[in-house]
C-alpha atoms as a PDB file:
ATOM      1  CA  UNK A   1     -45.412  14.232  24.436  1.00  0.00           C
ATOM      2  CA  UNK A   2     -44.336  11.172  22.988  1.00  0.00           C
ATOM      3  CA  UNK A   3     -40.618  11.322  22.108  1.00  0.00           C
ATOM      4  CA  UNK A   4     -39.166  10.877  18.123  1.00  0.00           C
ATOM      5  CA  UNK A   5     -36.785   7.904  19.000  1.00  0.00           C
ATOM      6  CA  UNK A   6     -40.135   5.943  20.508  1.00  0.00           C
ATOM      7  CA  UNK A   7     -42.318   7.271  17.075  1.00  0.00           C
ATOM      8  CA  UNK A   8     -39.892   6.072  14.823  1.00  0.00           C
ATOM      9  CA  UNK A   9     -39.051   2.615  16.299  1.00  0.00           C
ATOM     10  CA  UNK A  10     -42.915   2.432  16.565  1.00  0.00           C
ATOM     11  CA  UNK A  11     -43.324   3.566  12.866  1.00  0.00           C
ATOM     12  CA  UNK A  12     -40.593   1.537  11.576  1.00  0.00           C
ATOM     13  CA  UNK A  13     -42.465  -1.817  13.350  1.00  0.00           C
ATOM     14  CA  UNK A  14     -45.842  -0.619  11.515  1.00  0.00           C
ATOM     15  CA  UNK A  15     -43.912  -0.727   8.608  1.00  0.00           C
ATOM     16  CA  UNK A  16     -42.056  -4.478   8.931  1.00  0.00           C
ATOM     17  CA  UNK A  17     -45.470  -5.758  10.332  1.00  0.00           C
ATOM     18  CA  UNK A  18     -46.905  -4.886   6.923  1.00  0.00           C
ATOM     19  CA  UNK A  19     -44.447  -6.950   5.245  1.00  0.00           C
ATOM     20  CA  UNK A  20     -42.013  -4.566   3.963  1.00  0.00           C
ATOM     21  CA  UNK A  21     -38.166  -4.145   4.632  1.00  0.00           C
ATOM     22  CA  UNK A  22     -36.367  -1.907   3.526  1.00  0.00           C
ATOM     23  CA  UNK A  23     -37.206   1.606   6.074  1.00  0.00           C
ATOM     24  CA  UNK A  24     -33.572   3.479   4.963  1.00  0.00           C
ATOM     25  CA  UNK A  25     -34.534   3.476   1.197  1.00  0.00           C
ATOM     26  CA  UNK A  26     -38.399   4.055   1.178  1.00  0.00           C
ATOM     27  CA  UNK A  27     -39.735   7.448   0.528  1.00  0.00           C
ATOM     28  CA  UNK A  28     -40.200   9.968   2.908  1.00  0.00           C
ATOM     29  CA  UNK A  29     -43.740  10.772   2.070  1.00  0.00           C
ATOM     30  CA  UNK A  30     -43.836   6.727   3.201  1.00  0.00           C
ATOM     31  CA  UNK A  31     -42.440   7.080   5.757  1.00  0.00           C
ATOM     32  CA  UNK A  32     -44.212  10.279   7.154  1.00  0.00           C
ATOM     33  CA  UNK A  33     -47.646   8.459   6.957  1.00  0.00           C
ATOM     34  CA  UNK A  34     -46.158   5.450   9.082  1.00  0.00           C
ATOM     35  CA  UNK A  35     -44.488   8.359  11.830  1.00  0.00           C
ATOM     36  CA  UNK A  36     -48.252  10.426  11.831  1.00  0.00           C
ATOM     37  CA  UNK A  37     -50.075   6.240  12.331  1.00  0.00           C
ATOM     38  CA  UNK A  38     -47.231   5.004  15.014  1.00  0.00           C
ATOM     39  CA  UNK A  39     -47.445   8.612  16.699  1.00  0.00           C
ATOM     40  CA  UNK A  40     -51.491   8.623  17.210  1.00  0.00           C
ATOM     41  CA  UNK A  41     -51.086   4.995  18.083  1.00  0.00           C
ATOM     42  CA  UNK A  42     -48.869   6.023  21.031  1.00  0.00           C
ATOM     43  CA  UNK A  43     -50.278   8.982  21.917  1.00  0.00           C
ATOM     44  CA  UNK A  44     -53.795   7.439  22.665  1.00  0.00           C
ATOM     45  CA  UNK A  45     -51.919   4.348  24.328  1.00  0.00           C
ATOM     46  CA  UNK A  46     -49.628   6.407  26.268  1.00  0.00           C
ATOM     47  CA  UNK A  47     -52.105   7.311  29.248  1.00  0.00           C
ATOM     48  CA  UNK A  48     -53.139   3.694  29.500  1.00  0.00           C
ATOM     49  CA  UNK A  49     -49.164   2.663  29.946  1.00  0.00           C
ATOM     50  CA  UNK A  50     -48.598   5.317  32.607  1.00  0.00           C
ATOM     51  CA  UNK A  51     -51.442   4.583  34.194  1.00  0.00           C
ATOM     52  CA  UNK A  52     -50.657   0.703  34.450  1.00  0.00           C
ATOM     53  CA  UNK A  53     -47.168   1.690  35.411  1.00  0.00           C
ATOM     54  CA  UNK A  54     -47.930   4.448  38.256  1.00  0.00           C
ATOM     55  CA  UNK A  55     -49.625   1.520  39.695  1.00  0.00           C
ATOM     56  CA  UNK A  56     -47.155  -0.751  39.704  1.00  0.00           C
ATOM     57  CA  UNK A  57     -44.786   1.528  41.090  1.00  0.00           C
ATOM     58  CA  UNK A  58     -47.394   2.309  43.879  1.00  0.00           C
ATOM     59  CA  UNK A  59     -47.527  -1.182  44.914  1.00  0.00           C
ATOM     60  CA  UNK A  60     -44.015  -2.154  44.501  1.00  0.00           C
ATOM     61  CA  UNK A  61     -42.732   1.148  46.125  1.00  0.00           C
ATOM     62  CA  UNK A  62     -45.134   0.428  49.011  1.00  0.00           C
ATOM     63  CA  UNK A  63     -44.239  -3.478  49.551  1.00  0.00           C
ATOM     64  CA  UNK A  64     -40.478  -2.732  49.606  1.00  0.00           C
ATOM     65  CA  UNK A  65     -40.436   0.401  51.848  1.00  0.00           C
ATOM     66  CA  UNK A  66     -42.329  -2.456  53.991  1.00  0.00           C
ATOM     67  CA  UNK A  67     -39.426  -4.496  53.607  1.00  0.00           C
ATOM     68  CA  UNK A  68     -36.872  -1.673  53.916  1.00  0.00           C
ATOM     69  CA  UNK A  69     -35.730  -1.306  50.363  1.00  0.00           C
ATOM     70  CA  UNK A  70     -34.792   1.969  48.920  1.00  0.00           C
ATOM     71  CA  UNK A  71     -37.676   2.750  47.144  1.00  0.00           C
ATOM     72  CA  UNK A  72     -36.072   6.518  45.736  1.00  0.00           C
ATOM     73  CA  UNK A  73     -34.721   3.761  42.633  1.00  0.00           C
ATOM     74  CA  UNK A  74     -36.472   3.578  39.437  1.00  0.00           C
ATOM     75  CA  UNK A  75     -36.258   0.229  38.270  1.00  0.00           C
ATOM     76  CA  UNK A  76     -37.139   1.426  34.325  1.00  0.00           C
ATOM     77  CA  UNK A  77     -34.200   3.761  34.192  1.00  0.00           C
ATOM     78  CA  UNK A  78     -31.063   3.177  31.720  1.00  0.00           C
ATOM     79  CA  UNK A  79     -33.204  -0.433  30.140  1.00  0.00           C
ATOM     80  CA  UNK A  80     -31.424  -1.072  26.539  1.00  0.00           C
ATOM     81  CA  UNK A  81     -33.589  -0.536  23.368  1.00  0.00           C
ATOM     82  CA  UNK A  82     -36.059  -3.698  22.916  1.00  0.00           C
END
């Protein structure tokens, strides 16, 4: 399930990317259809993300339990909003 918070950043980037401003004030109905596009956009990108980042994990967690790094740390945990 793709969280609100991530749908409505996404939605509200759909929106500025089609060259218009002013999210607070537009209609809901508007902004509905941007939350339904921004959601199926994520939804059929999401496996593709976890996918790339299970992997990454893999081989990070792997190389630094080599080295002797606590690997039980999730680097993506507590990042500020982009």
């Amino acid at each position: 399930m793709i969280p609100d918070e991530a749908v409505e950043a996404a939605a509200k980037k759909l929106y500025q990317a089609g060259g218009l401003v002013v999210w607070d004030s537009e209609d809901e109905s508007i902004r509905n259809y941007f939350r339904r596009n921004a959601r199926s956009a994520l939804e059929a990108a999401a496996p593709h993300l976890m996918a790339a980042a299970w992997e990454e994990g893999r081989i990070d967690g792997y190389a630094d339990a080599q080295r002797g790094f606590d690997t039980a740390m999730n680097p993506y945990e507590g990042l500020p909003d982009a």
